[in-house]
Protein backbone atom coordinates (compact mmCIF):
# COMPACT_ATOMS: atom_id res chain seq x y z
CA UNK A 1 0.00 0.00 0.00
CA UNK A 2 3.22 2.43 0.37
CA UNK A 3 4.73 2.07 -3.05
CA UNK A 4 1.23 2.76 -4.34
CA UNK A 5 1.05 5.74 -2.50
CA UNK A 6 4.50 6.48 -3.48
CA UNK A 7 3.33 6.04 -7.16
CA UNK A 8 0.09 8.70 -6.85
CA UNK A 9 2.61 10.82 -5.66
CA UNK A 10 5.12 10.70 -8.21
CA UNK A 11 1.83 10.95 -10.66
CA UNK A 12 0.80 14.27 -9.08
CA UNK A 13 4.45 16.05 -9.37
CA UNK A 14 4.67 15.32 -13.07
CA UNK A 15 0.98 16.44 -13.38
CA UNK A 16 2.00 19.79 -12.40
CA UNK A 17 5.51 19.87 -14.49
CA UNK A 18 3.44 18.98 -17.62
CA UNK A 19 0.75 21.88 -16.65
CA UNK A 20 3.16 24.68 -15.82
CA UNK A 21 4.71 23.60 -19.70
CA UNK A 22 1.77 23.67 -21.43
CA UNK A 23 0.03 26.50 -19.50
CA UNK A 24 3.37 28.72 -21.18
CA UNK A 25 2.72 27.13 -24.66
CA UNK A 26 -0.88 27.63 -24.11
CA UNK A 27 -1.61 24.26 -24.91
CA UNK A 28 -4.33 24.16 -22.03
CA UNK A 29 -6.79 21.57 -24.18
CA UNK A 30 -3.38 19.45 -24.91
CA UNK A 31 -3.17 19.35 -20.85
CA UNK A 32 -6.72 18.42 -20.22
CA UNK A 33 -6.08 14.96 -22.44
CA UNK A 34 -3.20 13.89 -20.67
CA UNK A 35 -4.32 14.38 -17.05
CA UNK A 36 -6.91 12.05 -18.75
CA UNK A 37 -4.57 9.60 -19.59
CA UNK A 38 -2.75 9.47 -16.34
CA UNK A 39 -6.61 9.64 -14.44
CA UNK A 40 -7.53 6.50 -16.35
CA UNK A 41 -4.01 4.60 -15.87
CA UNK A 42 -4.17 5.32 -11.60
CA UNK A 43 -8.02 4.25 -12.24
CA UNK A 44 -6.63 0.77 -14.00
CA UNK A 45 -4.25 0.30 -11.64
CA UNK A 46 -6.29 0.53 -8.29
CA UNK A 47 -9.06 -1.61 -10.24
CA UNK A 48 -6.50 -4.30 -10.74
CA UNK A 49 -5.06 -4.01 -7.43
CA UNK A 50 -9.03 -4.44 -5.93
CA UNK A 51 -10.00 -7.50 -7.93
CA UNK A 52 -6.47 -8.83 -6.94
CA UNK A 53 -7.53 -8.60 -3.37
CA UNK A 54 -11.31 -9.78 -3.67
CA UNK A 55 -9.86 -12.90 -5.43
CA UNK A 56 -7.33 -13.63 -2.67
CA UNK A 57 -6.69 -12.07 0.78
CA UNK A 58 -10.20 -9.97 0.53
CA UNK A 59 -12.39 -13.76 0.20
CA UNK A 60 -10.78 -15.25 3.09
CA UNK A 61 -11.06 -12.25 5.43
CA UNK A 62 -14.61 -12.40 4.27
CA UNK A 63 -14.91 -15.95 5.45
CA UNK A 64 -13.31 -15.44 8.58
CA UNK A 65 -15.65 -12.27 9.33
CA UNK A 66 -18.35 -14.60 9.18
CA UNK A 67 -17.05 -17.17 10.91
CA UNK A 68 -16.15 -14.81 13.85
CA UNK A 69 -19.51 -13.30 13.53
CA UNK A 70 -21.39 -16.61 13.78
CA UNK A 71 -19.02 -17.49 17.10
CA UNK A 72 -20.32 -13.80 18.48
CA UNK A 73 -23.89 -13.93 18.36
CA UNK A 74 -25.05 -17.42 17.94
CA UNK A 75 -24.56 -18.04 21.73
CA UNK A 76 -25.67 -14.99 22.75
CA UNK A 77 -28.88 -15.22 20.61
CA UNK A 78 -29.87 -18.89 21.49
CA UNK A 79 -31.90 -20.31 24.29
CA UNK A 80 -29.37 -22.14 25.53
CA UNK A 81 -26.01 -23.28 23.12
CA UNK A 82 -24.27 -24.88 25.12
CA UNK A 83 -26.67 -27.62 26.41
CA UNK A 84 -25.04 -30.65 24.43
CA UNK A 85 -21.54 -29.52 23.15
CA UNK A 86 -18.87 -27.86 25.95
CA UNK A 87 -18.30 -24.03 25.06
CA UNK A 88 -14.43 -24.94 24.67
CA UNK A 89 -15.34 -27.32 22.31
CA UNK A 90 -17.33 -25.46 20.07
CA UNK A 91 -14.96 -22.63 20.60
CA UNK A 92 -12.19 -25.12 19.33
CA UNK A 93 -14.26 -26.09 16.02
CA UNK A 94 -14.54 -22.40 15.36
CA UNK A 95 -10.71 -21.49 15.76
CA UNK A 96 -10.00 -24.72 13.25
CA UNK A 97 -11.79 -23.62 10.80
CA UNK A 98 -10.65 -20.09 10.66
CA UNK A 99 -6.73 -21.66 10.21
CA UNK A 100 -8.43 -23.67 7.29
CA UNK A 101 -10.17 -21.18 5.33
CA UNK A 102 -7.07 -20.57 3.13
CA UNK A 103 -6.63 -23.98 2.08
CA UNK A 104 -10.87 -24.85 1.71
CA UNK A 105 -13.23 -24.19 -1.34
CA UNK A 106 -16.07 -22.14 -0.54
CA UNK A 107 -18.68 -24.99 -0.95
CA UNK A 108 -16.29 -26.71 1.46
CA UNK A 109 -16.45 -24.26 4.38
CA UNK A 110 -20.15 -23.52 4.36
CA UNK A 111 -20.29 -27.60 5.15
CA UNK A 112 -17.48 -27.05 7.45
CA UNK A 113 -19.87 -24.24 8.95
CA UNK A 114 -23.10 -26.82 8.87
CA UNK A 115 -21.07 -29.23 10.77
CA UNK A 116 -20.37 -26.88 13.41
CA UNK A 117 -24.00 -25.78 13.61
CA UNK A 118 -25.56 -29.27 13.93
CA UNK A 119 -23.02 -30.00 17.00
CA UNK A 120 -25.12 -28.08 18.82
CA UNK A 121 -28.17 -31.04 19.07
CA UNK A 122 -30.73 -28.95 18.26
CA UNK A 123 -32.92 -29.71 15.43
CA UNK A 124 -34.20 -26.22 15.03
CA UNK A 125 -30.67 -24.93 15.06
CA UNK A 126 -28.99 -24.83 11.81
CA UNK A 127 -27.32 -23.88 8.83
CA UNK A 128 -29.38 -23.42 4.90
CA UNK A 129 -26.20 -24.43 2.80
CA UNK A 130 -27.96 -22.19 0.16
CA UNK A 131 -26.92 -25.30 -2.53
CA UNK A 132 -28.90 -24.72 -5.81
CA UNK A 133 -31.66 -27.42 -5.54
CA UNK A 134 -31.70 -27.42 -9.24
CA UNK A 135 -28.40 -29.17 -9.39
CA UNK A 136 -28.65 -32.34 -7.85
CA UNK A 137 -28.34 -35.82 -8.72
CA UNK A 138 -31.85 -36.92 -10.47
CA UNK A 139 -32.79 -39.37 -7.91
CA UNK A 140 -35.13 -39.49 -4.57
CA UNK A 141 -34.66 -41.56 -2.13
CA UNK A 142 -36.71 -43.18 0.77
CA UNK A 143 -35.51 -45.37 4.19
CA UNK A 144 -37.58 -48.57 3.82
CA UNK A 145 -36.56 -50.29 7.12
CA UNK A 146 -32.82 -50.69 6.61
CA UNK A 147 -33.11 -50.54 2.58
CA UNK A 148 -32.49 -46.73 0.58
CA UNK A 149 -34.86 -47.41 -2.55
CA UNK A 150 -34.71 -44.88 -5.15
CA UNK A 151 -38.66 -43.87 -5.37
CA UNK A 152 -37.89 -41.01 -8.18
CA UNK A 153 -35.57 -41.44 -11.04
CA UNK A 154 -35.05 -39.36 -14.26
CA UNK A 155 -36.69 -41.18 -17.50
CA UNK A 156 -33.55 -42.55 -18.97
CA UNK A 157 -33.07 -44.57 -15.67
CA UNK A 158 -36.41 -45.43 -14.95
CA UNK A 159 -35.26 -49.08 -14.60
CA UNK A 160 -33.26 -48.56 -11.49
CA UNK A 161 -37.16 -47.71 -9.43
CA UNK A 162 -37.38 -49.18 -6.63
CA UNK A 163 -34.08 -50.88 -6.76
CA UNK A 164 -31.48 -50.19 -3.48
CA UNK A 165 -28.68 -47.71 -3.56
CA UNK A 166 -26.08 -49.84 -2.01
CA UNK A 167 -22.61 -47.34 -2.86
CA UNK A 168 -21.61 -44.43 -4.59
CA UNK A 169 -18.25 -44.78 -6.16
CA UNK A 170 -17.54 -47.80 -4.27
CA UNK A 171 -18.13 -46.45 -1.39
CA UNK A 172 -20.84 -48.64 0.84
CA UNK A 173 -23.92 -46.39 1.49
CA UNK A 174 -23.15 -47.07 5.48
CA UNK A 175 -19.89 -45.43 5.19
CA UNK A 176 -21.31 -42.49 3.14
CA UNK A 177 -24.39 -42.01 5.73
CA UNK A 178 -22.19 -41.65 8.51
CA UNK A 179 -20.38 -38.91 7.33
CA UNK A 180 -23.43 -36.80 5.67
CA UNK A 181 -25.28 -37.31 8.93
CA UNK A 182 -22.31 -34.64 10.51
CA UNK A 183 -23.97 -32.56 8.14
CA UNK A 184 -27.18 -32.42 10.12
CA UNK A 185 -28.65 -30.73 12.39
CA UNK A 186 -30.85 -33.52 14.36
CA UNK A 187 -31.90 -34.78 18.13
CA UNK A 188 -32.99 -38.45 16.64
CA UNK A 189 -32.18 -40.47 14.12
CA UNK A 190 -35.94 -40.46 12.59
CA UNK A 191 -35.18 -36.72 11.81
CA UNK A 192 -31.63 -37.84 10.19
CA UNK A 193 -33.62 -40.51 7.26
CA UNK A 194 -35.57 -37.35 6.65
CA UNK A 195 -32.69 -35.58 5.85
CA UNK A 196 -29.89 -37.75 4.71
CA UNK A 197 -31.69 -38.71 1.79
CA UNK A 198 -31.51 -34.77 0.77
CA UNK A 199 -28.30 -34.49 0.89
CA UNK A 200 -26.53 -37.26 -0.53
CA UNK A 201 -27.99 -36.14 -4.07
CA UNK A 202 -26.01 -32.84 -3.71
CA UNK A 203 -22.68 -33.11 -5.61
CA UNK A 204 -20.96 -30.58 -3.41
CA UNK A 205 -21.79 -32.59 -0.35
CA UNK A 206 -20.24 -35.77 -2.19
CA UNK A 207 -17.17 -33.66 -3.19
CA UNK A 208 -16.92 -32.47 0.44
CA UNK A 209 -17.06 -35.40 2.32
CA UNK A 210 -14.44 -37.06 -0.68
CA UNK A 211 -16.70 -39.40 -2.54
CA UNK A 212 -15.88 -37.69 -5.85
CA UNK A 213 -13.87 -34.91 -6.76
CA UNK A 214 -16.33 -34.35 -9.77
CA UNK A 215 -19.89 -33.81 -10.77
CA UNK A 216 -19.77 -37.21 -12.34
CA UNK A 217 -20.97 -40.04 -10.17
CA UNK A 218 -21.24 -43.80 -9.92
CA UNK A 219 -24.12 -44.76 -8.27
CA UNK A 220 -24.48 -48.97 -7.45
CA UNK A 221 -28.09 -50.54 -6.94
CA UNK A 222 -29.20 -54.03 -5.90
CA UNK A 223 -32.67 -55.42 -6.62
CA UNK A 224 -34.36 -57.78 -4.97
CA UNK A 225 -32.63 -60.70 -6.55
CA UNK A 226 -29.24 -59.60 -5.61
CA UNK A 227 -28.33 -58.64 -9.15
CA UNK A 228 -26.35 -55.40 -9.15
CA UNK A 229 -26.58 -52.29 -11.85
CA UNK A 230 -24.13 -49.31 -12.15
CA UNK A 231 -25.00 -46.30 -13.78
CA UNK A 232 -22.93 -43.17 -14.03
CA UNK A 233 -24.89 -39.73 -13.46
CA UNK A 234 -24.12 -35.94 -13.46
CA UNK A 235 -26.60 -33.73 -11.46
CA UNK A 236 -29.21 -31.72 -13.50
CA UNK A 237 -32.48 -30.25 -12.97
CA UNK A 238 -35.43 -32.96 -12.14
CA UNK A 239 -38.90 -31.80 -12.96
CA UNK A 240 -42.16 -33.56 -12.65
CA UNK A 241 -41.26 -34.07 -16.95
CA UNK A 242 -38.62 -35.24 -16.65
CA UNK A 243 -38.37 -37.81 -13.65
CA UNK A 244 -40.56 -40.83 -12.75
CA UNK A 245 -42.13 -41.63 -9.30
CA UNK A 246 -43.63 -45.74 -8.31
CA UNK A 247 -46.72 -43.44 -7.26
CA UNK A 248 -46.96 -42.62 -11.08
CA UNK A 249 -47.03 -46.40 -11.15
CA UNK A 250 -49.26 -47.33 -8.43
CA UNK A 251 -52.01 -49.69 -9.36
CA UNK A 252 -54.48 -47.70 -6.90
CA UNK A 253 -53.28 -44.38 -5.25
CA UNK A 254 -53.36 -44.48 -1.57
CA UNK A 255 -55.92 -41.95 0.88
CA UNK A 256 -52.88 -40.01 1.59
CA UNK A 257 -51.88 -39.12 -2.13
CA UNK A 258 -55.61 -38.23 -2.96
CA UNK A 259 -55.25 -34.46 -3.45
CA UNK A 260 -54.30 -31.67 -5.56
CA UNK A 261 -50.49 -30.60 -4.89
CA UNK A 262 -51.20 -27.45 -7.62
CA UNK A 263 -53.62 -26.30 -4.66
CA UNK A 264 -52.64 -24.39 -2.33
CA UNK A 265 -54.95 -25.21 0.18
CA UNK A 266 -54.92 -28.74 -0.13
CA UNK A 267 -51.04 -28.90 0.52
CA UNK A 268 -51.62 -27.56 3.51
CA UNK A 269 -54.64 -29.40 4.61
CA UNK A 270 -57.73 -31.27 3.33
CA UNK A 271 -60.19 -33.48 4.56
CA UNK A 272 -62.60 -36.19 2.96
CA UNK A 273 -65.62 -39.04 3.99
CA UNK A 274 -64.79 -42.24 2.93
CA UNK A 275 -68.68 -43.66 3.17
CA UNK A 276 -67.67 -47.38 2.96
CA UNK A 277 -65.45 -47.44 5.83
CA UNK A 278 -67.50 -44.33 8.00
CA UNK A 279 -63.97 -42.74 8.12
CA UNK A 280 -63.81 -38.94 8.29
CA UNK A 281 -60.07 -38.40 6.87
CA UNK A 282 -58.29 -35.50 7.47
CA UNK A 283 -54.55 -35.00 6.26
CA UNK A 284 -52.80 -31.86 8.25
CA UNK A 285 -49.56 -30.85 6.48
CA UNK A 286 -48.09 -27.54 7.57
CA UNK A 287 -49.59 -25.40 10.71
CA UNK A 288 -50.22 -22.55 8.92
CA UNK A 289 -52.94 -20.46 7.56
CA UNK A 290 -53.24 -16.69 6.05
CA UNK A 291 -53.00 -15.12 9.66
CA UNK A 292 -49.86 -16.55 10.33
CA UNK A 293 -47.93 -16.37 6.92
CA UNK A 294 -48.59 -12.37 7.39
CA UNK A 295 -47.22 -12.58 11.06
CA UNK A 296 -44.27 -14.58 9.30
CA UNK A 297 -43.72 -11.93 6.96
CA UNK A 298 -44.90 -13.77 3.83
CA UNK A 299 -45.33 -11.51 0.68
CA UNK A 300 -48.55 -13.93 -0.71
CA UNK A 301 -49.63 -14.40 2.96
CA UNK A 302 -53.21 -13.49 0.55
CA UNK A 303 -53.15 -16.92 -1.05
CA UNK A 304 -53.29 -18.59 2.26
CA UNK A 305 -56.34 -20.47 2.89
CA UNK A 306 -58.14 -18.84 6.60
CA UNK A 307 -58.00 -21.60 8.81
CA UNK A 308 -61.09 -21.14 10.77
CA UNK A 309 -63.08 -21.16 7.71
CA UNK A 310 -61.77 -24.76 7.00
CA UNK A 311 -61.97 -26.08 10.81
CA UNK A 312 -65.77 -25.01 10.40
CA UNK A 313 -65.99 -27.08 6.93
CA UNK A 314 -64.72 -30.11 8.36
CA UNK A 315 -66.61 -29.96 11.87
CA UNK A 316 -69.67 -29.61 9.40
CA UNK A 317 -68.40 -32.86 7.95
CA UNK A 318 -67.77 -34.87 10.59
CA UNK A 319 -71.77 -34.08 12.17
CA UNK A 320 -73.48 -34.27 9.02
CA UNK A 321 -72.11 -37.79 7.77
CA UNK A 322 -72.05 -41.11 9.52
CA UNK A 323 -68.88 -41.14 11.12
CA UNK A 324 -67.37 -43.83 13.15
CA UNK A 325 -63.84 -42.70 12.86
CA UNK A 326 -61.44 -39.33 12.20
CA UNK A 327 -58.43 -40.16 11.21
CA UNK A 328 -56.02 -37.17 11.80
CA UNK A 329 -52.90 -37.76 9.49
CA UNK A 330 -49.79 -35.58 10.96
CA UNK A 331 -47.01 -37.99 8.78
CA UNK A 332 -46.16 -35.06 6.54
CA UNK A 333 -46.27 -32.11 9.27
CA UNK A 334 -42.64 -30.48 9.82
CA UNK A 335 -44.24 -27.49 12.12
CA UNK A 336 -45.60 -23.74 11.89
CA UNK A 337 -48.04 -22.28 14.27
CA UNK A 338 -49.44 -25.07 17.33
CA UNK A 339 -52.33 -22.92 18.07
CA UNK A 340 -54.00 -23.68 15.33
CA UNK A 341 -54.58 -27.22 16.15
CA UNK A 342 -54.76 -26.51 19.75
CA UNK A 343 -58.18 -24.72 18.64
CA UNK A 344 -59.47 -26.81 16.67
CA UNK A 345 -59.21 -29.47 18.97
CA UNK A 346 -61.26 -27.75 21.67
CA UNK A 347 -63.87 -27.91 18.75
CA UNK A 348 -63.87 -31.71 18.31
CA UNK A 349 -64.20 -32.32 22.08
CA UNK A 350 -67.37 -30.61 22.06
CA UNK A 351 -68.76 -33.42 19.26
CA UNK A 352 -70.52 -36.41 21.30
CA UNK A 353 -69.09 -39.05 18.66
CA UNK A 354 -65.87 -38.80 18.80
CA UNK A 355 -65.64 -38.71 22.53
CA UNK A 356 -64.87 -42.72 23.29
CA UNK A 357 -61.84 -43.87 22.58
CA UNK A 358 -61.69 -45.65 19.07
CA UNK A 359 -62.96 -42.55 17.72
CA UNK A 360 -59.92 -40.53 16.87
CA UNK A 361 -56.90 -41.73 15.31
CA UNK A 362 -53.46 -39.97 14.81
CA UNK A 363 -51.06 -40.55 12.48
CA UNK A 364 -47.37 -39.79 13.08
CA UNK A 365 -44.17 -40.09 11.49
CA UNK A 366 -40.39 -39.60 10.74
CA UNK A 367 -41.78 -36.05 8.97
CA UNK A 368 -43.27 -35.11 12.12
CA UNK A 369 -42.00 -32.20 13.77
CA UNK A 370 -41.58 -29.03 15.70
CA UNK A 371 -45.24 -27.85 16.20
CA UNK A 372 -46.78 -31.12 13.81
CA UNK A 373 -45.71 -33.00 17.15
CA UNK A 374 -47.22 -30.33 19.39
CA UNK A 375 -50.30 -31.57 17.63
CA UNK A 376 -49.65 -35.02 18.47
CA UNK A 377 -49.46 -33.83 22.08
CA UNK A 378 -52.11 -31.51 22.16
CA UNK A 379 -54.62 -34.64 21.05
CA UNK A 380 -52.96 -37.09 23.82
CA UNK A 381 -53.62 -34.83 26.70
CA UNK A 382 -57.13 -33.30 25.28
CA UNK A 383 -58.06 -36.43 23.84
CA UNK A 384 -58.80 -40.33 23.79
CA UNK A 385 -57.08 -40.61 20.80
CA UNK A 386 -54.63 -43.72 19.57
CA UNK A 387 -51.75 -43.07 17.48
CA UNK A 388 -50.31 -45.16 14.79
CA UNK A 389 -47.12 -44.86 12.69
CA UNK A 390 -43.76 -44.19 13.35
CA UNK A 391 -41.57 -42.36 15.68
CA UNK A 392 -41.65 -38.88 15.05
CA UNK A 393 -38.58 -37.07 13.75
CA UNK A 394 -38.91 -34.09 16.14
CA UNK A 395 -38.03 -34.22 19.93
CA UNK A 396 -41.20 -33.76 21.98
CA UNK A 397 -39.36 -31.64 24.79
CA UNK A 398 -36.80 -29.67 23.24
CA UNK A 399 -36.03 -25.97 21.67
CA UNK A 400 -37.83 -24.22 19.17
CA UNK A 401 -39.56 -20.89 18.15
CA UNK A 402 -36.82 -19.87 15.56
CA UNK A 403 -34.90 -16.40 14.76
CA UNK A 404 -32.50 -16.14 12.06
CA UNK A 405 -28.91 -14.92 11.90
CA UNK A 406 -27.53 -14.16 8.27
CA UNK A 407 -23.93 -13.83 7.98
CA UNK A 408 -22.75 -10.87 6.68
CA UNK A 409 -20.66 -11.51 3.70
CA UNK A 410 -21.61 -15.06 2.45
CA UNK A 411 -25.20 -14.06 3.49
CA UNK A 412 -25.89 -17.77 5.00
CA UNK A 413 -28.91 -18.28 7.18
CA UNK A 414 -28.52 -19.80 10.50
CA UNK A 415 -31.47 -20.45 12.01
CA UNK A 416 -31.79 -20.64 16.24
CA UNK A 417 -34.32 -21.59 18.63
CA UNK A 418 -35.14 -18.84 21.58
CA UNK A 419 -37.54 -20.63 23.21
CA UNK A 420 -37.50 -24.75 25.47
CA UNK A 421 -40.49 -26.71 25.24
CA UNK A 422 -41.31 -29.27 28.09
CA UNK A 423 -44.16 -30.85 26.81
CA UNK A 424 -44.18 -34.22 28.62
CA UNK A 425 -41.95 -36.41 30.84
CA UNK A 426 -43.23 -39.88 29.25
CA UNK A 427 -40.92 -38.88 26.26
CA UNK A 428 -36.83 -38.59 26.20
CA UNK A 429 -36.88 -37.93 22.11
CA UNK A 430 -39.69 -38.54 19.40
CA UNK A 431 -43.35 -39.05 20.47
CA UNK A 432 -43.74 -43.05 19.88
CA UNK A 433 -47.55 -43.75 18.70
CA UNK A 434 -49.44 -46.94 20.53
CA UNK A 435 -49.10 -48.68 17.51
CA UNK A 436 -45.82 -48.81 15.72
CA UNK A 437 -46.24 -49.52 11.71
CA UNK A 438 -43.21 -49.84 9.22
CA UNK A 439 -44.84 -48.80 5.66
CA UNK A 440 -43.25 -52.35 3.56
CA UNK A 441 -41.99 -51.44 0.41
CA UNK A 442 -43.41 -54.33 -1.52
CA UNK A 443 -47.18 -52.99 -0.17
CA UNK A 444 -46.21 -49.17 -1.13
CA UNK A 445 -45.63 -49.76 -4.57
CA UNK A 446 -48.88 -51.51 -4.96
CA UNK A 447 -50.15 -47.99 -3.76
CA UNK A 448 -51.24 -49.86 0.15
CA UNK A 449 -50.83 -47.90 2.99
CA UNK A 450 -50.11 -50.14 5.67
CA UNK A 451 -50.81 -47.31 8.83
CA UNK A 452 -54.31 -46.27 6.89
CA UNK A 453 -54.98 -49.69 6.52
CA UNK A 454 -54.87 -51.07 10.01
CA UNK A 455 -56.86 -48.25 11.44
CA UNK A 456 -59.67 -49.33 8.72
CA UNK A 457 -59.53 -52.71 10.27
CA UNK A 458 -59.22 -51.67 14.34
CA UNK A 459 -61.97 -52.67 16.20
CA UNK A 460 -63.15 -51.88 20.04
């Protein structure tokens, strides 16, 4: 930064030679063009010097700004950060990866970031990677039991549906699992088949954790015959036209898949009377409704359905139609506002037929979480309901009601929870129905649902 000072200087002194010189000759418009030319040459210079800096030294103080900002106000802004991993521990991770940033990729220290985000044990604690969903590898995956069956492919692979992924690169799925579940943050391991799944079809994750050092991918599958398949893939953009699903393939379409996902109300929630089996069904996705997505700050908070209006449609339902069951299904609901439910509820227990046990059913699962298993706890203690399903991937006790921190340079979100929830003391993680159901593969593909089904068949 001297010399260049040293160099404007210089600049300057033969600026004013050439002007006293020319001012004499009266070659004033002469002047003018070359304290243009020595303007624009400074001007090139300091450019060059700037992007010379932004490429080098200027990135990695950026990172380490960020890093240091994250280590300032995440445990100052959480509930409690420190309830799982030791300060000096955390404290350690950060100081590591500030000596690293010179030597990592960018992609590699926002996971580097992510990892030290989900040591924290909190579920609602962590870190958006910001990857670009539209480059991933053109699969979906699903945890049947102890199998990972591909349930989407793209249309050139369509044979490889249903099959198992059993390595990538060689690499035994096991082995990759246990290093992308670092990745996450989680308090169970329900939570961690939600997300796992996710992220193994992001090349940058495979790069990171060294299963590939490029976009181009060997993926190995076993059927059910033990006859294995390779195929090589490069990520891409799946679309609905361009990928398969079994469900495209299903010979019936289960309850659960009975609605319009181009509605915006019936993603959230819908309802509908199944006459033959005097089942009221009512799938609850997302607690949310047009009051809240304003509170949350949604621009199209308008195109939110109004909540009450639909609790009165399906209370209307349920005492106009010969109902022997309701059938709440909570498998797909990751959270938003508890309230919600906790109304409605109140509602039901004022209807005389659904009062005895055997009347309500709830459905939980690995999706279930944050306020979706408020809901499963709101309808134990309020209710006589039974519960059927899975585990649910959210803690009942734990922290929640999120804020977000966005790092200043990289602008990363970092979501934290403010608030700890002690919602029972039967539970140490997930809520665990009365009934615990394992959805087989061989009956999903025929398009059974194996929870639905064995509520359908429950007698007193």
């Amino acid at each position: 930064m001297k010399d260049n000072k040293k160099e404007l200087n210089k600049n300057n002194s033969i600026e004013k030679t050439w002007f006293k010189f020319f001012k004499r000759k009266g070659y004033i418009l002469f002047f003018a063009a070359i304290i243009t030319v020595f303007t624009s040459c400074n001007m090139v210079n300091n450019k060059q010097f700037s992007n010379n800096i932004s490429s080098g030294d200027l990135r990695e103080q950026h990172w380490i700004d960020d890093i240091d900002y994250l280590h300032e106000n995440l445990p100052k802004s959480h509930k409690n950060l420190y309830h799982i991993i030791k300060e000096e521990d955390f404290d350690k991770e950060i100081l590591d990866l500030k000596n690293d940033v010179p030597k990592l990729k960018d992609y590699e220290i926002k996971c580097r970031l992510a990892q030290i985000v989900a040591s924290v044990g909190d579920a609602h604690t962590s870190l958006n990677l910001g990857f670009n969903n539209s480059n991933v590898y053109p699969l979906k995956l699903y945890w049947f039991d102890a199998d990972l069956r591909v349930v989407t492919a793209d249309k050139d692979h369509k044979d490889i549906l249903g099959k198992k992924l059993i390595n990538i690169n060689g690499i035994p799925i096991d082995e990759i699992m246990t290093k992308v579940n670092s990745l996450i943050s989680h308090e169970n391991d329900q939570w961690l088949n939600v997300k796992n799944v996710q992220y193994i079809m992001m090349p940058d994750v495979l790069k990171l954790l060294s299963v590939t050092s490029e976009d181009k991918v060997e993926f190995s599958f076993e059927d059910d015959s033990n006859n294995i398949s390779k195929i090589e893939l490069y990520p891409s953009n799946p679309t609905s036209d361009n990928t398969l699903k079994i469900m495209d393939e299903m010979p019936i379409k289960p309850l659960r898949l009975q609605f319009n996902p181009d509605n915006t109300t019936e993603r959230l929630y819908w309802y509908k009377y199944i006459p033959e089996d005097k089942i009221l069904y009512f799938q609850y996705n997302e607690c949310i409704d047009r009051k809240v997505a304003k509170e949350y700050g949604y621009s199209d908070y308008e195109s939110y359905p109004d909540f009450d209006d639909f609790s009165n449609g399906l209370l209307k339902e349920i005492t106009d139609n010969n109902i022997d069951k309701l059938v709440v299904d909570l498998r797909n609901n990751t959270g938003g506002n508890s309230t919600l439910m906790t109304t409605l509820i109140s509602k039901l227990n004022q209807i005389d037929k659904l009062k005895d046990k055997g009347k309500i059913f709830v459905l939980v699962g690995r999706q279930t979480f944050s306020s979706g298993v408020m809901a499963a706890i709101d309808f134990l203690y309020e209710t006589k309901a039974i519960f059927y399903g899975e585990s649910t991937g959210g803690n009942v006790n734990g922290y929640g009601d999120i804020l977000n921190l966005v790092l200043p340079y990289s602008k990363l979100q970092i979501s934290y929870s403010t608030k700890y929830f002690q919602l029972s003391d039967k539970y140490k993680e997930g809520f665990i129905p009365d009934t615990i159901i394992d959805q087989s593969f061989d009956h999903y593909k025929k398009g059974i649902d194996d929870v639905y089904d064995a509520i359908k068949i429950y007698t007193n």
